[in-house]
Protein backbone atom coordinates (compact mmCIF):
# COMPACT_ATOMS: atom_id res chain seq x y z
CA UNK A 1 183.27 102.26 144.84
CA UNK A 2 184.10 98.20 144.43
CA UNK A 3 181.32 95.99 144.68
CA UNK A 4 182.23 92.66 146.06
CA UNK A 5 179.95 89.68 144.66
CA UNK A 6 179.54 85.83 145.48
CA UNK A 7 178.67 84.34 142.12
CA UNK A 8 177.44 80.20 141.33
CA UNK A 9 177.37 80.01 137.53
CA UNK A 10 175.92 77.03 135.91
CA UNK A 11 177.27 76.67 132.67
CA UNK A 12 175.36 75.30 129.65
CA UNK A 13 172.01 76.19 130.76
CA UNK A 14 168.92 76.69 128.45
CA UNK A 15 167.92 80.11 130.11
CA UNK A 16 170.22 83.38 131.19
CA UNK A 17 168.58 83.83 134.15
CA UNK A 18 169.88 85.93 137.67
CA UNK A 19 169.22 85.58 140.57
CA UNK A 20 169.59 87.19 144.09
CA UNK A 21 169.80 84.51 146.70
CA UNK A 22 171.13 86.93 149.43
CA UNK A 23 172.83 90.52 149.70
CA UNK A 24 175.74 90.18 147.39
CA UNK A 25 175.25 86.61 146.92
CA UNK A 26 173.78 85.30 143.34
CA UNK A 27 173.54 82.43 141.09
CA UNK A 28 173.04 82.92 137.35
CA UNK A 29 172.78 80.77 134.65
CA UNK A 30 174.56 81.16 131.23
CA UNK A 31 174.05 79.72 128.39
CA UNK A 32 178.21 79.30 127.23
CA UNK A 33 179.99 76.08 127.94
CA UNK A 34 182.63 76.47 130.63
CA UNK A 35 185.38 76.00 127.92
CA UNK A 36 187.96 78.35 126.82
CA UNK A 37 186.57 81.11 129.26
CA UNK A 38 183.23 81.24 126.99
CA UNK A 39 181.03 81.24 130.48
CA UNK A 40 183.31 83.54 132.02
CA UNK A 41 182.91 86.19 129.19
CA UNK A 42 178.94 85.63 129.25
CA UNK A 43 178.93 85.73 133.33
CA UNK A 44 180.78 89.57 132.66
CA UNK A 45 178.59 90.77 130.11
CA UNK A 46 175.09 89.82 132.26
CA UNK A 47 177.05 91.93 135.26
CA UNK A 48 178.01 94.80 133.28
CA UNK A 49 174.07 94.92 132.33
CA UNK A 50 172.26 94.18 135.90
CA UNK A 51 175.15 96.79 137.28
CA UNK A 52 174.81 99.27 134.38
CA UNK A 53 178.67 99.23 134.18
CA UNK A 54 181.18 98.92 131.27
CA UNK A 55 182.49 95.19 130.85
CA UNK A 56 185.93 96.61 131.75
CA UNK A 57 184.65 97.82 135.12
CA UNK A 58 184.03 93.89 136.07
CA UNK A 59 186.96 91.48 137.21
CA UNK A 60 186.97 87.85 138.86
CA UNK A 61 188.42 87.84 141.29
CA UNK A 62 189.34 84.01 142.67
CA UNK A 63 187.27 81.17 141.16
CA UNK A 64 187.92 81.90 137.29
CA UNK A 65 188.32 77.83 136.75
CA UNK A 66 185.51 76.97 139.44
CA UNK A 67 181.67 77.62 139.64
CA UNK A 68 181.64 79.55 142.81
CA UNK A 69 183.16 82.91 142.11
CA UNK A 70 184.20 86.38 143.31
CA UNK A 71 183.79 89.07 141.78
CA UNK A 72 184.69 92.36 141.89
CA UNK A 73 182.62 95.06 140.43
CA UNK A 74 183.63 99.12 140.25
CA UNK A 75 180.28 101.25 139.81
């Protein structure tokens, strides 16, 4: 089954931190710096854990260069 998400990251933050602002809407915080696709990889690897799916299951889907993001997840 695919799992659509709306994601805000904000980069550079002190904290990971997720959280739920609506169904299939979230904002999390990670730590990277938005530079050479460092937040991106974090952003994946806090999915694959909340979801309890492999890294490879998780894709983003528009919004890879932008803080508002979709993606897709397949649990």
């Amino acid at each position: 089954m695919l799992l659509k998400i709306q994601v805000k990251v904000k980069p550079n933050a002190k904290q990971q931190k997720i959280e739920e602002i609506a169904e299939n809407h979230f904002k999390i915080a990670v730590k990277s710096p938005p530079t050479d696709g460092k937040a991106n990889q974090e952003l994946i690897k806090i999915l694959a854990q909340r979801f309890n799916v492999p890294k490879s299951h998780i894709s983003i889907k528009s919004g890879v260069s932008s803080r508002n993001k979709l993606v897709e997840i397949d649990t």
